[in-house]
Protein backbone atom coordinates (compact mmCIF):
# COMPACT_ATOMS: atom_id res chain seq x y z
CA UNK A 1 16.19 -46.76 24.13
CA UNK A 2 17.31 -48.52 20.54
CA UNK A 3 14.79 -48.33 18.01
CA UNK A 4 13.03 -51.50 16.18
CA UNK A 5 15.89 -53.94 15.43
CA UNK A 6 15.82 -55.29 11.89
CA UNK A 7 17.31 -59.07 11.25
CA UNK A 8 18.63 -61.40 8.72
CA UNK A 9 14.25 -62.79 8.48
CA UNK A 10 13.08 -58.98 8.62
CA UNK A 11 15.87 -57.26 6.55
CA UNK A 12 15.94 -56.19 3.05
CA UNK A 13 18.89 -55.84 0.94
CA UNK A 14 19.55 -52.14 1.14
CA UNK A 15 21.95 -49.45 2.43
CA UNK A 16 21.62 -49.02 6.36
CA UNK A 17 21.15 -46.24 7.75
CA UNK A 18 24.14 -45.58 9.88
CA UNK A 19 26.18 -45.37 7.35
CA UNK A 20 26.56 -42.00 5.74
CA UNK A 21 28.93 -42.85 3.06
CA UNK A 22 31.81 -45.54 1.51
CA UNK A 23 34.29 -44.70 -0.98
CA UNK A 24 36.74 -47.63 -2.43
CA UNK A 25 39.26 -47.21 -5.04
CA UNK A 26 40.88 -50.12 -6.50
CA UNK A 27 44.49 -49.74 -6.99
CA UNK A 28 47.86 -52.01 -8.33
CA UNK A 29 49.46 -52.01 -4.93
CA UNK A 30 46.96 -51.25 -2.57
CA UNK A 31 42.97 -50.41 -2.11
CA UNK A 32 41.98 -47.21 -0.44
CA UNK A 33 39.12 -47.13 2.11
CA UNK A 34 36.97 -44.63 3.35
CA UNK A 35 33.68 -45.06 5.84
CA UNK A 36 31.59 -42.49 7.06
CA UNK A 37 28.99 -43.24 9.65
CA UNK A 38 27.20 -42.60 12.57
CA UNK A 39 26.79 -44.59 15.98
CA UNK A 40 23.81 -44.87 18.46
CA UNK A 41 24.71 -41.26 19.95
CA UNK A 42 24.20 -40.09 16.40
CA UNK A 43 27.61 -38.86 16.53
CA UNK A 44 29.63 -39.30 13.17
CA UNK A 45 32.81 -41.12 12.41
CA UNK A 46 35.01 -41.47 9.78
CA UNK A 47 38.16 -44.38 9.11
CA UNK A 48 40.33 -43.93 6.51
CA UNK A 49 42.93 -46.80 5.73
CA UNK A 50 44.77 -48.55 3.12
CA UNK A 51 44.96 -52.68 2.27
CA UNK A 52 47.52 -54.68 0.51
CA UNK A 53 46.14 -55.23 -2.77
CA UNK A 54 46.77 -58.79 -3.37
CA UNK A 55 45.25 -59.04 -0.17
CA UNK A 56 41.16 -57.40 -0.93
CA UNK A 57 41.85 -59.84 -4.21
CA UNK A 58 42.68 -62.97 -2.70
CA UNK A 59 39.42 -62.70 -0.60
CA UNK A 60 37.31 -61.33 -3.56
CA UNK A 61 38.78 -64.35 -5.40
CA UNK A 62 37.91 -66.65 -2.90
CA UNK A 63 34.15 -68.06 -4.36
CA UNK A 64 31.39 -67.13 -1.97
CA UNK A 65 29.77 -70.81 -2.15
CA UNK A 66 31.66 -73.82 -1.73
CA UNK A 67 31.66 -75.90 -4.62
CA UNK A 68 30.67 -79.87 -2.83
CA UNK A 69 30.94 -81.14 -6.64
CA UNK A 70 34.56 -80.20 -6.09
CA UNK A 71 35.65 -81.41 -2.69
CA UNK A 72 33.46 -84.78 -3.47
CA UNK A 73 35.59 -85.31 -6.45
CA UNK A 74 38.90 -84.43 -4.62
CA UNK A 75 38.19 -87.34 -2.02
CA UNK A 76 37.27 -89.66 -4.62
CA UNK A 77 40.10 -89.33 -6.19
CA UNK A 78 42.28 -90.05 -3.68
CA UNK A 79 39.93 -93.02 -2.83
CA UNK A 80 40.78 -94.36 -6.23
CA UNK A 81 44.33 -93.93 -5.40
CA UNK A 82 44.54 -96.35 -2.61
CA UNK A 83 45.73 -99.89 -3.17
CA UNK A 84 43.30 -102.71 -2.32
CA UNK A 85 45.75 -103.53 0.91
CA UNK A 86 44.50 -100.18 2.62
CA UNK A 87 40.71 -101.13 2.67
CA UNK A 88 41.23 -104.67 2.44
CA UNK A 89 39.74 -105.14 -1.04
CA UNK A 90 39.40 -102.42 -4.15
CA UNK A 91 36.68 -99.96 -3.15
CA UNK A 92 35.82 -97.54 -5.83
CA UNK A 93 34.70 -93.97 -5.24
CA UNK A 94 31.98 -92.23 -7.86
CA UNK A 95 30.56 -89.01 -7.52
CA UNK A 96 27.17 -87.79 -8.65
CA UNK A 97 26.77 -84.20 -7.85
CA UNK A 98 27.25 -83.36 -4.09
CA UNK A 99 26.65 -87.34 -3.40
CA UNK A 100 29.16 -89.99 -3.11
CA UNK A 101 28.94 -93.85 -3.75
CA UNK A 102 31.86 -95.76 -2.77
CA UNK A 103 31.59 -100.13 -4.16
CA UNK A 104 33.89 -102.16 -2.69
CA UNK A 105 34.94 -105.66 -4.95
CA UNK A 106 35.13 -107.19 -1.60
CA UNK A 107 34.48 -111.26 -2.32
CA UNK A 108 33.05 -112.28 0.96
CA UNK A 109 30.37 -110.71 3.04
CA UNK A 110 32.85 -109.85 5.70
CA UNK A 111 35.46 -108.17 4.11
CA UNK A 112 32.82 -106.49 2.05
CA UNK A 113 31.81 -105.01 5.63
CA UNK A 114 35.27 -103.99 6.19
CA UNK A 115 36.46 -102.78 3.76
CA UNK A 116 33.38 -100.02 3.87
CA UNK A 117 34.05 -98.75 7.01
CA UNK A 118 38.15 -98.35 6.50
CA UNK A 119 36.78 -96.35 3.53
CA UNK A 120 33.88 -94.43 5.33
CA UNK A 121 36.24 -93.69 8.03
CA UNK A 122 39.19 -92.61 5.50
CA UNK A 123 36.59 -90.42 3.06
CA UNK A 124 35.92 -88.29 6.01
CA UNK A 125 39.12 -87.63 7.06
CA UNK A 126 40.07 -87.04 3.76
CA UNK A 127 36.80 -84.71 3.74
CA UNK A 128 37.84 -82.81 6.68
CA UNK A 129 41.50 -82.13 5.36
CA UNK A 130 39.73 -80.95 2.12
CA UNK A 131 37.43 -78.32 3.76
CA UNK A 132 40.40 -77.01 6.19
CA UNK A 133 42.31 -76.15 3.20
CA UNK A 134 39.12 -74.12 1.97
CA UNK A 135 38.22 -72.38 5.67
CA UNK A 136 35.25 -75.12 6.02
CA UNK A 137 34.53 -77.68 8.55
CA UNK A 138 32.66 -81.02 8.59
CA UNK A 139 30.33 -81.11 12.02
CA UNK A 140 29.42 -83.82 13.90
CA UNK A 141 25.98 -84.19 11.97
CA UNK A 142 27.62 -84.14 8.63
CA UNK A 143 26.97 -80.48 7.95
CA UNK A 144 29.14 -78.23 5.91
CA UNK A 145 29.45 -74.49 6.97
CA UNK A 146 32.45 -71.94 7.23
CA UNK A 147 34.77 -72.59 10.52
CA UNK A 148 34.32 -69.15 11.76
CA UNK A 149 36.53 -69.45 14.84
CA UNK A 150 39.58 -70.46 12.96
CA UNK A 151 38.93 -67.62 9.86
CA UNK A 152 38.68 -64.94 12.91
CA UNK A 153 42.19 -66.00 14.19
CA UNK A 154 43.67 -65.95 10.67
CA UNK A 155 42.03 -62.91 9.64
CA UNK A 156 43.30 -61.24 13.30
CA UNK A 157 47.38 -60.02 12.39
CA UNK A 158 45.62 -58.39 8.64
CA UNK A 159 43.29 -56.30 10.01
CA UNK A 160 45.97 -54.14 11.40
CA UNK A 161 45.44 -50.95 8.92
CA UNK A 162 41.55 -51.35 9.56
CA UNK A 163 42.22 -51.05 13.32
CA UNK A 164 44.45 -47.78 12.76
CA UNK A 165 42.10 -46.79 10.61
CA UNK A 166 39.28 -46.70 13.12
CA UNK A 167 41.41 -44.49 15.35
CA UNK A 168 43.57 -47.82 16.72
CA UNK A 169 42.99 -49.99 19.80
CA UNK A 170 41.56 -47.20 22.12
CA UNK A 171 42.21 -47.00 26.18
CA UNK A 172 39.87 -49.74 27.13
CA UNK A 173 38.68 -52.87 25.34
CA UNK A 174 35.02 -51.91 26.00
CA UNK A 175 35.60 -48.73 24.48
CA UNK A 176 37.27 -50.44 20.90
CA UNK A 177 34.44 -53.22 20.79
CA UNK A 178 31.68 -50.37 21.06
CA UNK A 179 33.33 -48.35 18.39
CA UNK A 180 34.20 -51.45 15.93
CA UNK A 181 30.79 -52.78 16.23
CA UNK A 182 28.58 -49.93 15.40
CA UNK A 183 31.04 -49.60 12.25
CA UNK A 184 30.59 -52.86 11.21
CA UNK A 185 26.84 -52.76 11.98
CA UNK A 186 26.93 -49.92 9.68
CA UNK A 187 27.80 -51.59 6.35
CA UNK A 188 25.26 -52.73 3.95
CA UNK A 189 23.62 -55.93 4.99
CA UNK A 190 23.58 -58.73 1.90
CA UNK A 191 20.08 -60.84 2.76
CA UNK A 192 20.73 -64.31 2.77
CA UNK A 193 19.76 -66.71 5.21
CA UNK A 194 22.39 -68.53 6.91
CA UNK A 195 23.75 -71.04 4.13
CA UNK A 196 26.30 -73.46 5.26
CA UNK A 197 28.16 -73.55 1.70
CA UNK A 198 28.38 -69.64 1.51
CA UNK A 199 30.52 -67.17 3.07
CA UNK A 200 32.00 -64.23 2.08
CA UNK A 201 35.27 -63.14 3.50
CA UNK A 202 36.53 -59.87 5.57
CA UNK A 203 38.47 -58.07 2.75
CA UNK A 204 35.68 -59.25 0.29
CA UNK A 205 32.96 -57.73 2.87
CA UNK A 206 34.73 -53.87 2.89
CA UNK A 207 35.32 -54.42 -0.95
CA UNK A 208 32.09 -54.82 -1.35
CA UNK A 209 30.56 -52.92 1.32
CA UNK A 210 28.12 -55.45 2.16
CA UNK A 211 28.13 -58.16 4.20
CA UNK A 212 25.78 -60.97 6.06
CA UNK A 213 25.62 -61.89 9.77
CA UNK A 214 28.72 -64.82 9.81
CA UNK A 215 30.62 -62.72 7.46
CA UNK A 216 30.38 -59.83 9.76
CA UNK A 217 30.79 -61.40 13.50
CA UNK A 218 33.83 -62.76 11.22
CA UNK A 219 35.25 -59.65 10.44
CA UNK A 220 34.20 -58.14 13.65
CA UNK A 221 36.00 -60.48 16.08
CA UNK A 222 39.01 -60.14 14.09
CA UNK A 223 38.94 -56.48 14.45
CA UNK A 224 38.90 -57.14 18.42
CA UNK A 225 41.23 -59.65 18.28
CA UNK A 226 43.78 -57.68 16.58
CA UNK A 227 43.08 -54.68 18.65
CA UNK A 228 42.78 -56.48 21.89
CA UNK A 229 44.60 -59.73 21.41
CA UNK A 230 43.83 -60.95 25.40
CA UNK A 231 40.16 -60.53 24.52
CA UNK A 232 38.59 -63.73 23.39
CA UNK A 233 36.10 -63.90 21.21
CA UNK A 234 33.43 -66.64 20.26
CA UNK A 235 31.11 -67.55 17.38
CA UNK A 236 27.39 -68.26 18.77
CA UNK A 237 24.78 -69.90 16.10
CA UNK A 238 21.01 -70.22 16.76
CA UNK A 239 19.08 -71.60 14.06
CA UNK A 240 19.27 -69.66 11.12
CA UNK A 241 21.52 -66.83 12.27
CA UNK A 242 24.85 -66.27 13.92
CA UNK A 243 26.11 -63.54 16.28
CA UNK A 244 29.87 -63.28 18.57
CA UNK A 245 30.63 -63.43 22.41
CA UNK A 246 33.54 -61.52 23.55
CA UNK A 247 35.02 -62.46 26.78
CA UNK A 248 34.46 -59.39 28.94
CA UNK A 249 32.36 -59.11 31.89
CA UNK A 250 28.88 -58.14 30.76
CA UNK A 251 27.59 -54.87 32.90
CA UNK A 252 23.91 -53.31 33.82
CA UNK A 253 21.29 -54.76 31.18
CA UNK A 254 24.16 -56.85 28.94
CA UNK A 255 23.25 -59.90 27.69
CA UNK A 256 25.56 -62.79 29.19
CA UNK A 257 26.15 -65.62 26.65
CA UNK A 258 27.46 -68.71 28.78
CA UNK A 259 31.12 -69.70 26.93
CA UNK A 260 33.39 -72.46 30.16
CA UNK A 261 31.41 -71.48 32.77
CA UNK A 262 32.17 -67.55 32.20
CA UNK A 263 29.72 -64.84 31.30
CA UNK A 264 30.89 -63.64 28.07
CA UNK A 265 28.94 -60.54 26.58
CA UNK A 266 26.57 -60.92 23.66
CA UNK A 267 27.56 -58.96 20.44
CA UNK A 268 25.59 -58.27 17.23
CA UNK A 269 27.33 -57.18 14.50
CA UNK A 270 25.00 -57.94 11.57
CA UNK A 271 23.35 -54.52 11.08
CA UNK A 272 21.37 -52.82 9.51
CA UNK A 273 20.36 -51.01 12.10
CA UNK A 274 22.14 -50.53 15.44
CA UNK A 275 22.99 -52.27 18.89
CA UNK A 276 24.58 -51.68 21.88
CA UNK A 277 27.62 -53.48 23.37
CA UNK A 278 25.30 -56.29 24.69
CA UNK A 279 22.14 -55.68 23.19
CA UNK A 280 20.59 -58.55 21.06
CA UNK A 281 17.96 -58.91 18.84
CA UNK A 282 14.81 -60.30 20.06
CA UNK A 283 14.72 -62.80 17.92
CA UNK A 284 17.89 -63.80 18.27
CA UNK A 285 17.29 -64.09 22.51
CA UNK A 286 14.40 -66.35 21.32
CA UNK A 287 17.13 -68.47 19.14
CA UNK A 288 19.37 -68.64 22.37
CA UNK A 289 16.64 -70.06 24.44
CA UNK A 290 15.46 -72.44 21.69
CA UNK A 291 19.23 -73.81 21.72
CA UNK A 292 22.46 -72.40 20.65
CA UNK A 293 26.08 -73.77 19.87
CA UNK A 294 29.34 -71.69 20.74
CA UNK A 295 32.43 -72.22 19.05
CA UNK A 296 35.50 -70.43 20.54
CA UNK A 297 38.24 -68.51 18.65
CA UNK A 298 41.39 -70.79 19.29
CA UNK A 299 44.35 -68.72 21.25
CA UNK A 300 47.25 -67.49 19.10
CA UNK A 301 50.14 -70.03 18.71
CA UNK A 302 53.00 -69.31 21.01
């Protein structure tokens, strides 16, 4: 039997305690890593491994919160840069903050009506193209959060010395997704509820040793991914919290998530303390049957 579960609602910012030890040294060329901890058998690991340094720094670089302020005054500007003949009359984009205004100098009622929706229509697409560049995504109800499913397929091919490092792909894919995830369960969790303008990214997460629950399914996925490249993987968000689906065929008392009419099994990555392959939370089971969205890692380009 697993002990009491703690979650992103119930956790504290503090050390877990499966891990028994991190050390990290900075260097010019490359950052040295090395985790000790211990999985649900209480048998110990260790993974020692080595990362490109202008790799850990573009992630620790990267700002943890999205700055709105900034993408809402990129699209403006490029509003302002259109000529009246692409709206059908001058509209005029001002920013206050994370809000937007656009006036259009329209002089009947409807071309005033037009000319609006050419500009609605071209602000979001000029929205969207701002957030790819950043790793974000615009949903369907005009939220803002990280697009998890496209970071875990770009964050697959440089996870490499990290999956050496763990001992490499193993003989199974069962047996590498057990492994993986009670090391990433292992590191620090950072308590913060799940903010749709803040993410912190893979490299930045074993930099820091500390990481939250769509940071972590993040860098877990990849892990898989880049161990077991067949394997897909998939993002699964319940209110408040997020947790993966890997597509392998869930056995005994594993938790199925549904992902295309497959059974895909359930995966918790966010720590601090530890899950099987398959277990979940009970709170997050309660989140699934409240409602839950899946987004699916997209397959590698050919």
């Amino acid at each position: 039997m697993v002990g009491p579960l703690l979650w992103p609602h119930e956790a504290e910012a503090k050390a877990t305690i499966a891990q028994l030890g991190a050390t990290i040294e900075p260097g010019n060329r490359h950052w040295n890593f090395r985790f000790r901890w211990k999985d649900l058998r209480n048998r110990k690991h260790l993974a020692e491994f080595r990362v490109r340094e202008r790799v850990v720094r573009r992630d620790l670089r990267t700002p943890k919160r999205l700055s709105i302020e900034r993408v809402n005054k990129e699209v403006a500007k490029q509003i302002n840069a259109q000529p009246a003949s692409r709206f059908g009359a001058r509209v005029v984009a001002t920013v206050d903050g994370r809000s937007m205004m656009l006036r259009t100098y329209a002089s009947t009622p409807s071309t005033m009506k037009s000319s609006l929706k050419k500009a609605k229509r071209f602000q979001q697409q000029a929205m969207r193209a701002s957030l790819a560049k950043r790793g974000y995504l615009l949903t369907p109800g005009n939220l803002v959060m990280p697009n998890h499913a496209r970071l875990t397929a770009e964050y697959s091919a440089p996870m490499k010395p990290v999956v050496e490092g763990l001992g490499g792909r193993r003989d199974r894919p069962k047996l590498f997704a057990r492994h993986a995830l009670h090391f990433v369960q292992s590191i620090p969790y950072e308590l913060r509820a799940l903010q749709q303008d803040r993410y912190r990214r893979p490299f930045a997460i074993l930099a820091k040793n500390k990481g939250d629950c769509d940071s972590k399914v993040v860098l877990y996925l990849a892990m898989v991914r880049q161990a077991w490249p067949h394997v897909r993987g998939a993002v699964v968000y319940i209110k408040g919290h997020a947790f993966g689906a890997l597509d392998l065929r869930p056995t005994g008392d594993q938790i199925a998530v549904p992902v295309n009419g497959r059974r895909w099994t359930a995966v918790e990555p966010t720590g601090p303390m530890l899950a099987p392959l398959g277990g979940l939370a009970p709170t997050s089971i309660q989140g699934m049957d409240a409602g839950f969205d899946v987004r699916v890692v997209p397959r590698n380009k050919r």
